[in-house]
N, C-alpha and C. Protein backbone atom coordinates (compact mmCIF):
# COMPACT_ATOMS: atom_id res chain seq x y z
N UNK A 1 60.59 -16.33 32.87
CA UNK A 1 59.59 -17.05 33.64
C UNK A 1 59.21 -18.32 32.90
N UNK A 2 58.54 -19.38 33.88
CA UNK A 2 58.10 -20.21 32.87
C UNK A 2 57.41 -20.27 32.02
N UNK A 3 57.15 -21.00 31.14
CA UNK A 3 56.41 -21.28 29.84
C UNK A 3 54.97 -21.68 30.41
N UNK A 4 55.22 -23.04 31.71
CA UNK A 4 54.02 -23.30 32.18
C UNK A 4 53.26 -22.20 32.67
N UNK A 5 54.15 -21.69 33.72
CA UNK A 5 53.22 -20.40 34.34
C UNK A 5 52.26 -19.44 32.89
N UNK A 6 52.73 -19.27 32.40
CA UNK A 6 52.45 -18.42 31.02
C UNK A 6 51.13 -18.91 30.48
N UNK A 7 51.52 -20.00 29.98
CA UNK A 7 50.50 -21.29 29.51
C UNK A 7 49.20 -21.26 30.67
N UNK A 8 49.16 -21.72 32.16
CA UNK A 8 48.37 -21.25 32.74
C UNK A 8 47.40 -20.36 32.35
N UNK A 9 48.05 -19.30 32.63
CA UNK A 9 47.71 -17.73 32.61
C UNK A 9 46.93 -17.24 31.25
N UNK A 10 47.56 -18.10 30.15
CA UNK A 10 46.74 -17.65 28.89
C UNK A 10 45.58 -18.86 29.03
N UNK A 11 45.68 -19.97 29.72
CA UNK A 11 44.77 -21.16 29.38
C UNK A 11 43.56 -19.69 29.97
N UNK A 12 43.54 -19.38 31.00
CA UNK A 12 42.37 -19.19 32.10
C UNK A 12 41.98 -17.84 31.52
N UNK A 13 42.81 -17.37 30.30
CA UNK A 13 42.20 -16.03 29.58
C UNK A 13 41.76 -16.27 28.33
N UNK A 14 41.60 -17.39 27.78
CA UNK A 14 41.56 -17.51 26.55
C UNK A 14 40.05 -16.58 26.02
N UNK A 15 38.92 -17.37 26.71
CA UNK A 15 38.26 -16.47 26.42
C UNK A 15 37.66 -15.23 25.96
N UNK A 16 38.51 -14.38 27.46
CA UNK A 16 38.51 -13.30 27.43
C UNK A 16 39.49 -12.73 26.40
N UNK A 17 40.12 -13.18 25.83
CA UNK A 17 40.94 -12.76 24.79
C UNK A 17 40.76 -12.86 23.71
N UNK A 18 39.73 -13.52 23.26
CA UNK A 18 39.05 -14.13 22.05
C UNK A 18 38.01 -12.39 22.17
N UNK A 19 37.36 -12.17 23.18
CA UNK A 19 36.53 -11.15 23.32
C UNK A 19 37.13 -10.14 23.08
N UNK A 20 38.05 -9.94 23.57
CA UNK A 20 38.67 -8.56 23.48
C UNK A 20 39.40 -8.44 21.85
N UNK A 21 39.58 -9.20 20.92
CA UNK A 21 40.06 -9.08 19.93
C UNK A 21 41.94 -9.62 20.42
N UNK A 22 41.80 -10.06 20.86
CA UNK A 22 43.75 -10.51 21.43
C UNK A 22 43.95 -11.65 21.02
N UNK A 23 45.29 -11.55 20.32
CA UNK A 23 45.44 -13.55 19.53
C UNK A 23 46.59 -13.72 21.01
N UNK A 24 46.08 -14.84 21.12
CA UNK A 24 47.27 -15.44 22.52
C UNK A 24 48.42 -15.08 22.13
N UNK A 25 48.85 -15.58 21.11
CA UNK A 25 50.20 -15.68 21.07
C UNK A 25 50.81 -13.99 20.92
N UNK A 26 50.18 -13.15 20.44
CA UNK A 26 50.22 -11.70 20.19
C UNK A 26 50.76 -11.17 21.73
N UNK A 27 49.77 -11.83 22.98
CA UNK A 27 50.35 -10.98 23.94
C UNK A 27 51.54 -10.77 24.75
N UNK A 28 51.99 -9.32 24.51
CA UNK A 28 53.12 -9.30 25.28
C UNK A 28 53.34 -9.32 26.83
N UNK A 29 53.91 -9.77 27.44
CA UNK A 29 54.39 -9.60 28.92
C UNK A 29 53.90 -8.13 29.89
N UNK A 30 54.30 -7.48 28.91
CA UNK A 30 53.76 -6.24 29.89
C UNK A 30 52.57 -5.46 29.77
N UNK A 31 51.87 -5.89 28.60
CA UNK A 31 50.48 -6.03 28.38
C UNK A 31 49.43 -5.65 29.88
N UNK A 32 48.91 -4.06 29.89
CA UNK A 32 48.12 -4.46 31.17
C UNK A 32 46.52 -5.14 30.87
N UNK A 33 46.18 -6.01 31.53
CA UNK A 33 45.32 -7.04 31.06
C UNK A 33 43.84 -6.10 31.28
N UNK A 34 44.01 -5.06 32.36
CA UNK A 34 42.45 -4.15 32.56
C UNK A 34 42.83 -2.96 31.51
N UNK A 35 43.81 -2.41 31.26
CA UNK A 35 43.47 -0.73 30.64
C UNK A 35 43.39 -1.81 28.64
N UNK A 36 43.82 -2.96 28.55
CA UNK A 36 43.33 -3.52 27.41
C UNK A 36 42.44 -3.85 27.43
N UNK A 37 41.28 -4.02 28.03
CA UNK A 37 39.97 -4.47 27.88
C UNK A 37 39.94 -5.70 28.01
N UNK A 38 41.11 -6.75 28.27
CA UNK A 38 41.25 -7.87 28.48
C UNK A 38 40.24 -8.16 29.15
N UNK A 39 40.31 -7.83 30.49
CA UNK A 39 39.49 -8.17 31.94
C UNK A 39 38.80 -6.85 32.58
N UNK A 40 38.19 -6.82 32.76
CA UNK A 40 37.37 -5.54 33.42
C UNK A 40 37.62 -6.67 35.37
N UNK A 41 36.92 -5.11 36.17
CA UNK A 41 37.40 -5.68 37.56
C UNK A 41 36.77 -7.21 38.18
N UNK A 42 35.51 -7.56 37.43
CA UNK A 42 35.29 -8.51 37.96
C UNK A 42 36.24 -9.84 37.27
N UNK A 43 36.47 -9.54 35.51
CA UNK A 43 36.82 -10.20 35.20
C UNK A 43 38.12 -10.98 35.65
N UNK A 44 38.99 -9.83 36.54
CA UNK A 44 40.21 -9.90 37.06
C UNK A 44 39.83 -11.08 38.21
N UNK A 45 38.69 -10.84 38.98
CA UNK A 45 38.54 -11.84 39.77
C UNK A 45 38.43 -13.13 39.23
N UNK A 46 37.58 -13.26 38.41
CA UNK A 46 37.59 -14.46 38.05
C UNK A 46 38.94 -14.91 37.47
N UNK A 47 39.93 -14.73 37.32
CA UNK A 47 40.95 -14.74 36.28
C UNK A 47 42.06 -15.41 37.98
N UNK A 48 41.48 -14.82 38.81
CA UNK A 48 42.49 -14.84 40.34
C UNK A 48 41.38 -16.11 40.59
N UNK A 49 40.25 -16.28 40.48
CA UNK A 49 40.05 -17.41 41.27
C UNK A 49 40.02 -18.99 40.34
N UNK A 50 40.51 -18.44 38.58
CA UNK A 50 40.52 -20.02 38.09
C UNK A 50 42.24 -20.11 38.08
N UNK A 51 42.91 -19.15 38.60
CA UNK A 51 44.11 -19.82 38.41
C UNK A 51 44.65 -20.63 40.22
N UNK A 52 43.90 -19.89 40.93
CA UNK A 52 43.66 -20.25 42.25
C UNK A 52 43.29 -21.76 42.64
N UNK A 53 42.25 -21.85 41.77
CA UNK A 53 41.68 -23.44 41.22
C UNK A 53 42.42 -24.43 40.85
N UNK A 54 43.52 -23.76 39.97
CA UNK A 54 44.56 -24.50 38.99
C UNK A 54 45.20 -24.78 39.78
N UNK A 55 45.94 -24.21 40.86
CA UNK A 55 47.23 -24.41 41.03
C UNK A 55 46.35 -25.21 42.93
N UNK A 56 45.99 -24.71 43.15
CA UNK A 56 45.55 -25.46 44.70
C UNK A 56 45.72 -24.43 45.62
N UNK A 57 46.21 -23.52 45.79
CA UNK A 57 46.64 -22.19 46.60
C UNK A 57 45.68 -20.86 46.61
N UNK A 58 45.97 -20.16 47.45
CA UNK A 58 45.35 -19.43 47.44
C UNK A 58 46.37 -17.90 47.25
N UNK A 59 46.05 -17.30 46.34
CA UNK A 59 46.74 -15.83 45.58
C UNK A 59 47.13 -15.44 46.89
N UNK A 60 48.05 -15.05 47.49
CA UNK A 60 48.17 -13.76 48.64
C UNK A 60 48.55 -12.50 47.88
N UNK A 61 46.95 -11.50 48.32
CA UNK A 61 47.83 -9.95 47.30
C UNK A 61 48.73 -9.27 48.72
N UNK A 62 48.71 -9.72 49.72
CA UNK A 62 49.83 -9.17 50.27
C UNK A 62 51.28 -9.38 50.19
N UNK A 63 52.14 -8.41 50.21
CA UNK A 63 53.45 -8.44 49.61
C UNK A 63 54.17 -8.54 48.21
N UNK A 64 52.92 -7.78 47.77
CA UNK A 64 53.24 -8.01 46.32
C UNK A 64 52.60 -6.55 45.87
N UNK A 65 53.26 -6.28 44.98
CA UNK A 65 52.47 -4.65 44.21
C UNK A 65 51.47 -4.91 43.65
N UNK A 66 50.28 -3.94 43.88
CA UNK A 66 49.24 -4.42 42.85
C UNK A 66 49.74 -4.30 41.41
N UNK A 67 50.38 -3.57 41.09
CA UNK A 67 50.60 -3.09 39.67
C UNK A 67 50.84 -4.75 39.00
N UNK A 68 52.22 -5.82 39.96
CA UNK A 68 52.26 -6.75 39.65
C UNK A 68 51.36 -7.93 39.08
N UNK A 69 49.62 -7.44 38.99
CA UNK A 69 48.79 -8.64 39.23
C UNK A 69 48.18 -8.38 37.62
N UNK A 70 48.27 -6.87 37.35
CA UNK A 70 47.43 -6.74 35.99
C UNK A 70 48.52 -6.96 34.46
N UNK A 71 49.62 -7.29 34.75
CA UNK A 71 50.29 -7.83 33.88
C UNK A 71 50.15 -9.45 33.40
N UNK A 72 50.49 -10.09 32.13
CA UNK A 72 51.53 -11.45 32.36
C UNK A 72 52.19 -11.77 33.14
N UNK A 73 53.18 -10.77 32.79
CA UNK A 73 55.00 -11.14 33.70
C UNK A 73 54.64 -10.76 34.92
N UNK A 74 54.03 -10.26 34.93
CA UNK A 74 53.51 -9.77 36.61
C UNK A 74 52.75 -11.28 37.33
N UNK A 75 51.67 -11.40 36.41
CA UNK A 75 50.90 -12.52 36.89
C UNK A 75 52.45 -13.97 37.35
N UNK A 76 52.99 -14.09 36.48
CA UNK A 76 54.05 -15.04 35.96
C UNK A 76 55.11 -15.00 37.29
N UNK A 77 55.40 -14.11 37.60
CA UNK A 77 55.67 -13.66 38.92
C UNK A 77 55.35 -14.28 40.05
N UNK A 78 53.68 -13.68 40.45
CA UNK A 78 53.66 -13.86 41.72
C UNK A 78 53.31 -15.77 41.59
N UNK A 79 53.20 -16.30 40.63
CA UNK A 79 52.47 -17.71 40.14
C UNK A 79 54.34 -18.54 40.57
N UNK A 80 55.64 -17.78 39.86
CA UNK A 80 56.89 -18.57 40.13
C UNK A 80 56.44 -18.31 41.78
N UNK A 81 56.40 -17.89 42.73
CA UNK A 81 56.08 -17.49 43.85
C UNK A 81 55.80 -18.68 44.70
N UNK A 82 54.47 -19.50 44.23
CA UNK A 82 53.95 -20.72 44.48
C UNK A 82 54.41 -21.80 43.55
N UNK A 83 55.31 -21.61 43.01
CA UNK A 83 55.82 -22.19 42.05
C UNK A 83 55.40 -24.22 42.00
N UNK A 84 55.83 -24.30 43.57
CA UNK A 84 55.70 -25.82 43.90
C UNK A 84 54.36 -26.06 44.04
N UNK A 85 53.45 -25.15 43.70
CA UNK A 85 52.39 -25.98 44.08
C UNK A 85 51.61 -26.38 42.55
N UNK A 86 51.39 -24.80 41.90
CA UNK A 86 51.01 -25.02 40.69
C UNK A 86 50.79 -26.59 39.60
N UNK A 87 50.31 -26.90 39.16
CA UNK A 87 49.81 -28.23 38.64
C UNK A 87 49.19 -29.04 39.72
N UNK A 88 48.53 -28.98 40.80
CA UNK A 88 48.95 -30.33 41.83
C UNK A 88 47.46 -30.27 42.10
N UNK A 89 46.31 -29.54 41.73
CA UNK A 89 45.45 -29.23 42.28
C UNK A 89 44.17 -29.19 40.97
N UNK A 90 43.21 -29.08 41.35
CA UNK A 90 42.25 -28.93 40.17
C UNK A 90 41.63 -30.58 39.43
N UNK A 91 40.44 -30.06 38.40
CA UNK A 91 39.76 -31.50 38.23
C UNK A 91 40.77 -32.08 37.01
């Protein structure tokens, strides 16, 4: 997957990863981001609505596994998905 998508994905967790004790670069791909304490359920939202922000689109969880959303490579996924839109949007 891409690097950007990735990059994204850790920009909009950094935080929460600082909280949870997680060094960015430490996390692996299949990492689930809720049973790590990464994100709890709201946190997940917010995590869906700043990358939502980022990219200009809006997430569709239809057609996609949920299992797919609490990963990286998962996230990284459904993000190649919208691939063309990602960067085009946001302040």
């Amino acid at each position: 997957m891409s690097a950007d998508f990735r990059g994204l994905i850790l920009d909009a967790l950094e935080a929460k990863l600082a909280r949870a004790g997680h060094a960015r670069e430490a996390l692996d791909g299949a990492t689930n981001l809720i049973a790590s304490g990464i994100v709890d359920s709201f946190g997940f939202l917010e995590l869906v609505a700043a990358l939502e922000a980022k990219t200009g689109v809006e997430i569709d969880f239809d057609g996609h596994d949920p299992e797919q959303f609490v990963t990286l490579s998962g996230l990284e996924q459904v993000l190649a998905g919208i691939g063309g839109c990602v960067g085009r949007a946001g302040p």
